[in-house]
N, C-alpha and C. Protein backbone atom coordinates (compact mmCIF):
# COMPACT_ATOMS: atom_id res chain seq x y z
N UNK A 1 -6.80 -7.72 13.45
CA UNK A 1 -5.41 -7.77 13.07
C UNK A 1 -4.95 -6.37 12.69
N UNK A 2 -3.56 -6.03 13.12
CA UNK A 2 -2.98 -4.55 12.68
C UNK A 2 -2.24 -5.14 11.84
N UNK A 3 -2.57 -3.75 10.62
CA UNK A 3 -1.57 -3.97 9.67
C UNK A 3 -0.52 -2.90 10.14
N UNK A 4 0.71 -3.00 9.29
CA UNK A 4 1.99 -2.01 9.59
C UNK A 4 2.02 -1.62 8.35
N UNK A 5 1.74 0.15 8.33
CA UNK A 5 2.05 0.39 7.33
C UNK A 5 3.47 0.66 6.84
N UNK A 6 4.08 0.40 5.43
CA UNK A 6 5.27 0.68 5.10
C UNK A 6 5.61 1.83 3.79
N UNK A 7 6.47 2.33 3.69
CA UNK A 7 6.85 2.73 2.25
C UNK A 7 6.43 1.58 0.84
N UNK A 8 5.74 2.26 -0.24
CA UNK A 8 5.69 1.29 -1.59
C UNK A 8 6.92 0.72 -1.57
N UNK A 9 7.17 -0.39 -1.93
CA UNK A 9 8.18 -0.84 -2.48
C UNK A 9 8.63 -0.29 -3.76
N UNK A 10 9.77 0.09 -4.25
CA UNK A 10 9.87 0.68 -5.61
C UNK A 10 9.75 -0.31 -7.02
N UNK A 11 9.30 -0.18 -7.81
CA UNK A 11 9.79 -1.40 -9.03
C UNK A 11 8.86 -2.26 -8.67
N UNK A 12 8.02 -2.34 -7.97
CA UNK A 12 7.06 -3.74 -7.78
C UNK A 12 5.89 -3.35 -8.46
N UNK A 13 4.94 -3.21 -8.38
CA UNK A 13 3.70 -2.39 -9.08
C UNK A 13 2.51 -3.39 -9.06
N UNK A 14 2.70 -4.23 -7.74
CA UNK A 14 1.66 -5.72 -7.84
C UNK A 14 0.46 -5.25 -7.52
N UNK A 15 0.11 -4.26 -6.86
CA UNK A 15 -1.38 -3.49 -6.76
C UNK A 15 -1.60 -2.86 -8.03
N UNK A 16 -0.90 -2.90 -8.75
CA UNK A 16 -1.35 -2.01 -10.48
C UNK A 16 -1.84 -3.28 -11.32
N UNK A 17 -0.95 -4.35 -10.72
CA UNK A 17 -1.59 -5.54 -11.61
C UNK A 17 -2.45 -6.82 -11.61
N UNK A 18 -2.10 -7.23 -10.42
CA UNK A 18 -3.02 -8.51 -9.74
C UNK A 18 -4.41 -8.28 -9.33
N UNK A 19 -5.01 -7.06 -8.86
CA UNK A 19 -6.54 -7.20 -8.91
C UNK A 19 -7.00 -6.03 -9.50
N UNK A 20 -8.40 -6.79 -10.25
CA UNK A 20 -9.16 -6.31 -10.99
C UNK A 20 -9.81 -4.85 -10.61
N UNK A 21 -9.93 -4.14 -11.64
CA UNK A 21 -10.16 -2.55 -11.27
C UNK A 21 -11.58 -2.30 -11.60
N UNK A 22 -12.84 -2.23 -11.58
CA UNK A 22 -14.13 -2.13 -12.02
C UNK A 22 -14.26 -0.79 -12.37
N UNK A 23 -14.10 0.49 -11.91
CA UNK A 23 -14.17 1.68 -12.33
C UNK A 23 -12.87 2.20 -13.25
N UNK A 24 -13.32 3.15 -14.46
CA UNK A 24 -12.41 3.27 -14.95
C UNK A 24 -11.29 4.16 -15.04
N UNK A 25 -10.35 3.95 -16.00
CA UNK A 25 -8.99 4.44 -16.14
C UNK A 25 -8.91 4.96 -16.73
N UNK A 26 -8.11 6.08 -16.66
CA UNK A 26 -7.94 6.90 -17.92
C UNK A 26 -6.86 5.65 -18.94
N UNK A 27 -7.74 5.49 -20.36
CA UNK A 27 -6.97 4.78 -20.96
C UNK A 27 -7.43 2.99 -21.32
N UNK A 28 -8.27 3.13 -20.01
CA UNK A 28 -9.02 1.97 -19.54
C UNK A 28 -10.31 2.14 -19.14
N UNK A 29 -10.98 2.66 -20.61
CA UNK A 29 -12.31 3.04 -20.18
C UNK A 29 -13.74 1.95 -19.04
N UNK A 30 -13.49 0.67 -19.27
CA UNK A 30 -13.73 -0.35 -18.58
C UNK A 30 -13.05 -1.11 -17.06
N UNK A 31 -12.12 -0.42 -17.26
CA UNK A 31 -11.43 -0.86 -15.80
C UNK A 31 -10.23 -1.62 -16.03
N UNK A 32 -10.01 -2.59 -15.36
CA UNK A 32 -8.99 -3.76 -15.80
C UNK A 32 -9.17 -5.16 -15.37
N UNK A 33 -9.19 -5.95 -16.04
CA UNK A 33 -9.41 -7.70 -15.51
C UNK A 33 -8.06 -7.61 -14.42
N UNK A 34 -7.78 -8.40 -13.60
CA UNK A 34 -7.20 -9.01 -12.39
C UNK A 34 -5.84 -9.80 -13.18
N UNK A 35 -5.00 -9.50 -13.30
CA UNK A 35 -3.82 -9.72 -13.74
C UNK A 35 -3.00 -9.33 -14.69
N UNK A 36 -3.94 -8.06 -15.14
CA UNK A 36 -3.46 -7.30 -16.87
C UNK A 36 -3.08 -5.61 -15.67
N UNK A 37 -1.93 -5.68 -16.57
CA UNK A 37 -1.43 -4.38 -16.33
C UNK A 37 -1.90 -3.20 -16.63
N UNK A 38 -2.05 -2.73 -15.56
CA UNK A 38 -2.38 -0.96 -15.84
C UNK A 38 -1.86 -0.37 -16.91
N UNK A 39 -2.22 0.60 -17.52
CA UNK A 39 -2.04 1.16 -18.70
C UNK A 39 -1.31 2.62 -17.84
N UNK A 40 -1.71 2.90 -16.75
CA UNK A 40 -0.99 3.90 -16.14
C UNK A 40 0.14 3.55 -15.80
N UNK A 41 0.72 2.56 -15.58
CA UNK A 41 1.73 1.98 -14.49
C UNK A 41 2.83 2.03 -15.78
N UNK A 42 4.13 3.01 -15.73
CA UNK A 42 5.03 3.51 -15.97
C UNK A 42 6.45 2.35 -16.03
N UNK A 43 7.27 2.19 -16.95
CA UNK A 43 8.26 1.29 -17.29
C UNK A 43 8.86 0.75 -15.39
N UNK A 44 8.53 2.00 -14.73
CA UNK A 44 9.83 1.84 -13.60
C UNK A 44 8.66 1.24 -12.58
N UNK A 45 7.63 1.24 -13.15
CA UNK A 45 6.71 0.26 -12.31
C UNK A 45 6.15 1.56 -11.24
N UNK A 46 5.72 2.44 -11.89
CA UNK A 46 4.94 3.69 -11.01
C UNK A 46 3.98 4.43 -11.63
N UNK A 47 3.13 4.54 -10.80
CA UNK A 47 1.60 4.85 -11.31
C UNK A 47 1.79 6.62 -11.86
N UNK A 48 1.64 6.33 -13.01
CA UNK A 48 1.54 7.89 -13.84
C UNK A 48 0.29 8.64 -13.40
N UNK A 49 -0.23 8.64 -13.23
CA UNK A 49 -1.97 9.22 -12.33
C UNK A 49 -1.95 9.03 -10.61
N UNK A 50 -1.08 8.62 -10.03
CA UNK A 50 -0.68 8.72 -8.59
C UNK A 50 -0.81 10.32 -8.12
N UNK A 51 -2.14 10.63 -7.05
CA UNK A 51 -2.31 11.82 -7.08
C UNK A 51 -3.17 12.65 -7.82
N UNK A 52 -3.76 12.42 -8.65
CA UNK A 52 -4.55 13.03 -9.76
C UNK A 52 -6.03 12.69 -9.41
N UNK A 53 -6.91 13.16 -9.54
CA UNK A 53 -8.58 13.27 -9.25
C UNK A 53 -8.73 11.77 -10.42
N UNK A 54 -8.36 11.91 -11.35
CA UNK A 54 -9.24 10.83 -12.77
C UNK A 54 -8.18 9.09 -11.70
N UNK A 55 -7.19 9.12 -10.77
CA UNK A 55 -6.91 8.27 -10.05
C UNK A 55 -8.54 7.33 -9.49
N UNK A 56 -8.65 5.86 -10.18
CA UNK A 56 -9.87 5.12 -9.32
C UNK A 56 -9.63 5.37 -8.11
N UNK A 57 -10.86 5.62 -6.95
CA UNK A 57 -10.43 5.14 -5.50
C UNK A 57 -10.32 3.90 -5.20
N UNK A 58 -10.37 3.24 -5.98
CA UNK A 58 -9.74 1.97 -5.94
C UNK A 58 -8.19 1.71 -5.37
N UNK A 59 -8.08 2.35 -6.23
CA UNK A 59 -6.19 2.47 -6.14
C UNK A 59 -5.64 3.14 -5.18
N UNK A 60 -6.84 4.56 -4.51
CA UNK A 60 -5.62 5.42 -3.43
C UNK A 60 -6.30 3.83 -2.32
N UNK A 61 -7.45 3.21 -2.35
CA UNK A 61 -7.54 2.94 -0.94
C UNK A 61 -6.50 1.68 -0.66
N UNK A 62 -5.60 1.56 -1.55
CA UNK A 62 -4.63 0.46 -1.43
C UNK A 62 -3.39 1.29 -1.07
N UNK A 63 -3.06 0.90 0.59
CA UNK A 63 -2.41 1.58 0.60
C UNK A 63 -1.12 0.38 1.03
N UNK A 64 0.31 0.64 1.07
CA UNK A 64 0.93 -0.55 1.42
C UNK A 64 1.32 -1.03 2.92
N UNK A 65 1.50 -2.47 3.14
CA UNK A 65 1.48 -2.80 4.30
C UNK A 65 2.29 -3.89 4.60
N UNK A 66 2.52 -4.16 5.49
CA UNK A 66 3.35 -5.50 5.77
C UNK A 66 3.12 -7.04 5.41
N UNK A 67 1.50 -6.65 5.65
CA UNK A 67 0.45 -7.74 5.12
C UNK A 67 0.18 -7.88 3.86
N UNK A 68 -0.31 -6.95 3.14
CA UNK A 68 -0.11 -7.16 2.04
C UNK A 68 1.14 -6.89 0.90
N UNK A 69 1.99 -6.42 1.57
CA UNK A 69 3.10 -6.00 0.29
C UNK A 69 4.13 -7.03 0.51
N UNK A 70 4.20 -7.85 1.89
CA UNK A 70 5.27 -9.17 2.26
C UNK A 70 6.68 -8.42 2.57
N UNK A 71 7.62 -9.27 2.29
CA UNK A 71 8.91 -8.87 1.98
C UNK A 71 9.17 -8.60 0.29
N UNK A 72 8.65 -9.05 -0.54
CA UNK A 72 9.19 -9.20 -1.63
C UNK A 72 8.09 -9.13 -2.87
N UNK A 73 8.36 -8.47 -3.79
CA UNK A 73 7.13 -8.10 -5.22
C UNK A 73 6.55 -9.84 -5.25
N UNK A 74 7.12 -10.93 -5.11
CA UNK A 74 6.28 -12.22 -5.05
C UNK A 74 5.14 -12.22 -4.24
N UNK A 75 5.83 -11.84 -3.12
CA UNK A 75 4.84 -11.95 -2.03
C UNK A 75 3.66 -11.23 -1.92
N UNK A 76 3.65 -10.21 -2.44
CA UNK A 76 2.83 -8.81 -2.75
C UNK A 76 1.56 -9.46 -3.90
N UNK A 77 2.16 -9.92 -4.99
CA UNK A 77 1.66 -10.64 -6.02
C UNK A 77 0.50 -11.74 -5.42
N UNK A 78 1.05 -13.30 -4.40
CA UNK A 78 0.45 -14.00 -4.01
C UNK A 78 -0.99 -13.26 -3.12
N UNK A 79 -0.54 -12.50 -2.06
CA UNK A 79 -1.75 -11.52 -1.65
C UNK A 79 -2.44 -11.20 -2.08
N UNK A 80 -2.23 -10.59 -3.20
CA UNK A 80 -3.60 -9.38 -4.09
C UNK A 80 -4.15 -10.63 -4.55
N UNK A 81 -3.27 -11.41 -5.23
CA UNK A 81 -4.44 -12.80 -5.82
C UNK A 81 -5.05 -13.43 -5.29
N UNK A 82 -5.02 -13.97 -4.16
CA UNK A 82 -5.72 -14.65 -2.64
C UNK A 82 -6.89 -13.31 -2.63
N UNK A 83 -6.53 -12.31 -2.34
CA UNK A 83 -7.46 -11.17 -2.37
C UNK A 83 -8.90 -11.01 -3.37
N UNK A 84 -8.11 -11.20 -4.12
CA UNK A 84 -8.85 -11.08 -5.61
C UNK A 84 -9.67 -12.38 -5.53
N UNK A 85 -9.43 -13.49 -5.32
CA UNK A 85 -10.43 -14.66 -5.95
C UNK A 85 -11.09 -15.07 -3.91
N UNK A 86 -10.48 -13.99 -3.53
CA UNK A 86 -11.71 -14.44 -1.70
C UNK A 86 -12.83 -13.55 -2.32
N UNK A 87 -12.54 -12.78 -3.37
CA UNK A 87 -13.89 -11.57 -2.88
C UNK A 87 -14.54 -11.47 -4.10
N UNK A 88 -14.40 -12.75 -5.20
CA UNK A 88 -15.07 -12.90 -6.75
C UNK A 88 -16.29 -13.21 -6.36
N UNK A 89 -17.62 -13.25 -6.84
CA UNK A 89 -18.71 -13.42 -6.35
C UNK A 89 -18.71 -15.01 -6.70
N UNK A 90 -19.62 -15.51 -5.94
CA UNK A 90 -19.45 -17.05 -6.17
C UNK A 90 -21.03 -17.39 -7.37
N UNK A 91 -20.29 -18.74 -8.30
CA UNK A 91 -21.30 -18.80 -8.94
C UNK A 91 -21.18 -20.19 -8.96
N UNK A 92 -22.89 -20.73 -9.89
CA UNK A 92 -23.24 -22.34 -9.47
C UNK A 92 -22.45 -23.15 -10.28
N UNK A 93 -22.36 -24.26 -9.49
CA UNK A 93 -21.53 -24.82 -10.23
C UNK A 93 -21.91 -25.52 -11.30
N UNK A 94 -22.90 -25.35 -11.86
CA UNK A 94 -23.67 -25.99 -13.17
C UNK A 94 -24.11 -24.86 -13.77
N UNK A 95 -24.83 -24.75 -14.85
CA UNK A 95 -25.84 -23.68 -15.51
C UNK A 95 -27.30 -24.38 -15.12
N UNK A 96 -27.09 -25.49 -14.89
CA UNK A 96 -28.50 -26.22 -14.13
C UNK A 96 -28.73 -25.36 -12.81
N UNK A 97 -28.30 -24.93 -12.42
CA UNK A 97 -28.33 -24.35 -10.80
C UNK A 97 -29.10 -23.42 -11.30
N UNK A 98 -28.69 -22.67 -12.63
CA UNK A 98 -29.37 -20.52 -13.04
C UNK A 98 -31.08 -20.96 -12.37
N UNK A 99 -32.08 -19.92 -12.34
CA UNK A 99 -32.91 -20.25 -12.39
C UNK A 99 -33.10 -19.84 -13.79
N UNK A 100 -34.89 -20.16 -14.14
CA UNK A 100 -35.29 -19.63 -15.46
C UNK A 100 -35.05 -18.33 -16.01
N UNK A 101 -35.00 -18.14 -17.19
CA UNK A 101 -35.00 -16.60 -17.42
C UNK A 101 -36.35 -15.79 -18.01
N UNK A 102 -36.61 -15.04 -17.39
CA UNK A 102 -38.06 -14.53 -17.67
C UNK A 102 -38.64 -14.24 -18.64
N UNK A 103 -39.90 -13.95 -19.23
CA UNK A 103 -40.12 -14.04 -20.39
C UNK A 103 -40.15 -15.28 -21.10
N UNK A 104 -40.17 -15.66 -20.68
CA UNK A 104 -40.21 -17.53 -21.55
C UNK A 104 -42.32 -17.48 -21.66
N UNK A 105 -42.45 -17.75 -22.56
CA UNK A 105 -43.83 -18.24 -23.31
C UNK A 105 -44.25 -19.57 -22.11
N UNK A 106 -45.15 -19.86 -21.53
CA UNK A 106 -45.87 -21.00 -21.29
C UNK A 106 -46.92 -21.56 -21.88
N UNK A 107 -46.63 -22.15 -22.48
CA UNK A 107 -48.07 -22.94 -23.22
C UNK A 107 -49.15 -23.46 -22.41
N UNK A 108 -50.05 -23.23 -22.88
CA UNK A 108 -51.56 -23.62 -21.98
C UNK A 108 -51.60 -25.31 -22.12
């Protein structure tokens, strides 16, 4: 599939907020959970570190597109989140599933 790339939308800032950032931020020494706002991302909804080396590559490799940015900051929003929970690692659906944890004593 081709994406089309476009101009950011202005005022939207749904890649600053809908998925989770693992490397950190200036400001955000831990990164960011998947729906909490950037601490960089500026009243007018623009990344204050846009351009700057301490920028995650996280963030330049998002670049905008037809596909993901939609017509509209909603649409942009629904994407990154579809995004975000296709690529969460999957876990069991019990704690019965974990295996053991090591170090456990066996009695004779």
């Amino acid at each position: 599939m081709v994406s089309i790339a476009i101009d950011c939308r202005q005022g939207c800032g749904a890649c600053c907020i809908a998925p989770s950032i693992n490397s950190p931020i200036p400001g955000m020494p831990n990164g960011k959970p998947a729906g909490i706002r950037c601490v960089q991302l500026n009243a007018d909804h623009q990344c204050m570190i846009f351009g700057q080396p301490e920028r995650p590559a996280f963030c330049a490799s998002l670049q905008p597109s037809l596909e993901m940015c939609g017509e509209s900051q909603t649409q942009a929003f629904a994407w990154l989140t579809r995004l975000e929970q296709l690529t969460q690692p999957t876990l069991p659906d019990s704690l019965e599933q974990l295996p053991l944890v090591a170090n456990q004593r066996q009695v004779p």
